[in-house]
Protein backbone atom coordinates (compact mmCIF):
# COMPACT_ATOMS: atom_id res chain seq x y z
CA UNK A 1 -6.47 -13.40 6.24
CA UNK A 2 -4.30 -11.63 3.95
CA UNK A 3 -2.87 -13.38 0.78
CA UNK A 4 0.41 -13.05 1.97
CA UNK A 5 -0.55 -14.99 4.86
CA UNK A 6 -1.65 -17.21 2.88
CA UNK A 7 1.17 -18.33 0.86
CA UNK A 8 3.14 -18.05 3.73
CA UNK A 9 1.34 -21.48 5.62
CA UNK A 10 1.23 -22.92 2.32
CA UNK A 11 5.06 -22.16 2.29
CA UNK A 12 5.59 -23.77 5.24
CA UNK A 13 3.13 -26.96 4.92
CA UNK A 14 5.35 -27.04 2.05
CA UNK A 15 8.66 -27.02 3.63
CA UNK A 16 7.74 -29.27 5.88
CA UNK A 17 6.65 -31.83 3.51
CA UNK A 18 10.02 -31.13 1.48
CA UNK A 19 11.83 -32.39 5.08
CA UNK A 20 10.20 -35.68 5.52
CA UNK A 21 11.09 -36.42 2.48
CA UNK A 22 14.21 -35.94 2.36
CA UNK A 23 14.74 -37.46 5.60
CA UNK A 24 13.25 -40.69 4.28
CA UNK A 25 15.98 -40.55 1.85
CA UNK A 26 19.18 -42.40 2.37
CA UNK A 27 22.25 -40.88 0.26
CA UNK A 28 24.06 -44.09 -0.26
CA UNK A 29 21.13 -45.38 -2.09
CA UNK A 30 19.42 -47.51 1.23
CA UNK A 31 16.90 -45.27 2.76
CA UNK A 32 12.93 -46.56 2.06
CA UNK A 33 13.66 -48.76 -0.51
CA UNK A 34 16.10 -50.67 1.32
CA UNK A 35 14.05 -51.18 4.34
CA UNK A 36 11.52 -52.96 1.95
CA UNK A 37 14.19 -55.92 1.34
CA UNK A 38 14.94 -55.55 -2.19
CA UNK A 39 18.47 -55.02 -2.14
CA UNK A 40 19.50 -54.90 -5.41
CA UNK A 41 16.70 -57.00 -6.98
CA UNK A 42 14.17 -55.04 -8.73
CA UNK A 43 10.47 -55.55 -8.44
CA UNK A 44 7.93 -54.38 -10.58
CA UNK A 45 6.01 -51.71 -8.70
CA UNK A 46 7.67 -52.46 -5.75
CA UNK A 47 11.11 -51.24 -4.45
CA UNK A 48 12.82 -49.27 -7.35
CA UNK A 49 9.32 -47.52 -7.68
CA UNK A 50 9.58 -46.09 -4.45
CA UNK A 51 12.92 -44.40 -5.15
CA UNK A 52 11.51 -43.18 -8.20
CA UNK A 53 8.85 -41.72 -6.41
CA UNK A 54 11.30 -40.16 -3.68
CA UNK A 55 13.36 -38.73 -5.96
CA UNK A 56 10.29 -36.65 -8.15
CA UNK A 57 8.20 -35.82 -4.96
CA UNK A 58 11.61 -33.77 -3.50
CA UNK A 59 11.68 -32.32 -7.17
CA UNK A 60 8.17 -31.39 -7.31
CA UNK A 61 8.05 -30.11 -3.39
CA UNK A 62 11.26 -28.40 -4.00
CA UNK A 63 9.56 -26.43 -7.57
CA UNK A 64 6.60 -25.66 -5.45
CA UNK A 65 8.27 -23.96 -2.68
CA UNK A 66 10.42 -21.69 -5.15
CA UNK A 67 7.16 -20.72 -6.90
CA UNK A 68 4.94 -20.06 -4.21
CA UNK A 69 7.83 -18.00 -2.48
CA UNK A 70 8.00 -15.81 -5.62
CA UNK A 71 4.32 -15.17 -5.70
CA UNK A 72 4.48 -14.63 -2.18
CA UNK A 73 7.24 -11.62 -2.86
CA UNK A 74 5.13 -10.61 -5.98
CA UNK A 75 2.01 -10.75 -3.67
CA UNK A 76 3.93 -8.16 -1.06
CA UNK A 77 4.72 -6.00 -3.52
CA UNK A 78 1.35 -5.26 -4.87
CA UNK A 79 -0.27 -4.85 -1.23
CA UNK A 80 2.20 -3.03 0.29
CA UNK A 81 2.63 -0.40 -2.61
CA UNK A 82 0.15 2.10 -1.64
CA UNK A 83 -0.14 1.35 2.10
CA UNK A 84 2.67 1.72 5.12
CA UNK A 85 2.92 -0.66 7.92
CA UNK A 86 1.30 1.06 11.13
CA UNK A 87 4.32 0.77 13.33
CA UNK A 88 6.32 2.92 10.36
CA UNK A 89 3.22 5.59 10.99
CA UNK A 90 3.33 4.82 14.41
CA UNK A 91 6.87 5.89 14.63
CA UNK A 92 6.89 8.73 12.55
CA UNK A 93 4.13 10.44 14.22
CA UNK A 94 6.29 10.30 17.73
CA UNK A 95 9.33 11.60 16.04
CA UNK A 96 7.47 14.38 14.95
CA UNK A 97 5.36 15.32 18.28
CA UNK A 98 8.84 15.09 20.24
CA UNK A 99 11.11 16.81 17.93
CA UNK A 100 10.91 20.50 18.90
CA UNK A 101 11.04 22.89 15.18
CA UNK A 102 14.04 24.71 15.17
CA UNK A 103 14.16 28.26 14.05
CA UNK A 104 16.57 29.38 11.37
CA UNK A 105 16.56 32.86 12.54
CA UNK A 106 19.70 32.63 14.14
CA UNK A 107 22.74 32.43 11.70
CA UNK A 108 25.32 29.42 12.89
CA UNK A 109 28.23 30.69 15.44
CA UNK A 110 31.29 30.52 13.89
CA UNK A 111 34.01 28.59 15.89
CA UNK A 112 37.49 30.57 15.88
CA UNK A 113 40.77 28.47 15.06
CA UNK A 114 43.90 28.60 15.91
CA UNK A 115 47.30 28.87 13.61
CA UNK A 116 46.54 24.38 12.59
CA UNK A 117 43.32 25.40 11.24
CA UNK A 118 41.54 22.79 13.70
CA UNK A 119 38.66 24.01 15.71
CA UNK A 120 38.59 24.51 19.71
């Protein structure tokens, strides 16, 4: 497994972590902690902790996706510098089997014009 593929299931274990918890999020301030009872009463430990905790995991998941999607690019770079993908090679060993060489012998025929100066 290469690195690249690699970083890119951590990427998406990532992402995907980075979803439920924003789904579990309410904007107007309900969400988790609201389902708890709470309201506006604060526990210790209890309700305003979870928020807390809401709020920094979606920070932290949201840091960890940026990075690992820059060493992922940085990653790609460095592999792919001295080798071409196979399909590239591939392709560019049809083009050249099927592309007949043309000989330069020949100069070009020139086309004649008429009095507008536009080509027939």
């Amino acid at each position: 497994m290469s690195t690249f593929s690699i970083f890119m299931v951590l990427i998406i274990i990532v992402a995907l972590l980075l979803v439920l918890v924003i789904m579990v999020q309410n904007p107007k301030g309900g969400g988790l902690s609201s389902s708890f009872g709470g309201g506006g009463s604060q526990i210790v430990g209890g309700v305003k902790k979870t928020g807390d905790f809401l709020d920094k995991s979606t920070w932290t998941l949201a840091t960890i996706l940026i990075v690992l999607i820059l060493l992922s690019n940085l990653s790609l770079r460095n592999s792919g510098a001295s080798q071409e993908s196979k399909l590239l090679e591939g392709q560019r060993t049809r083009q050249e089997t099927t592309i007949p060489q043309q000989d330069n012998t020949t100069p070009p025929v020139p086309t004649e014009t008429d009095t507008t100066g536009e080509p027939e």
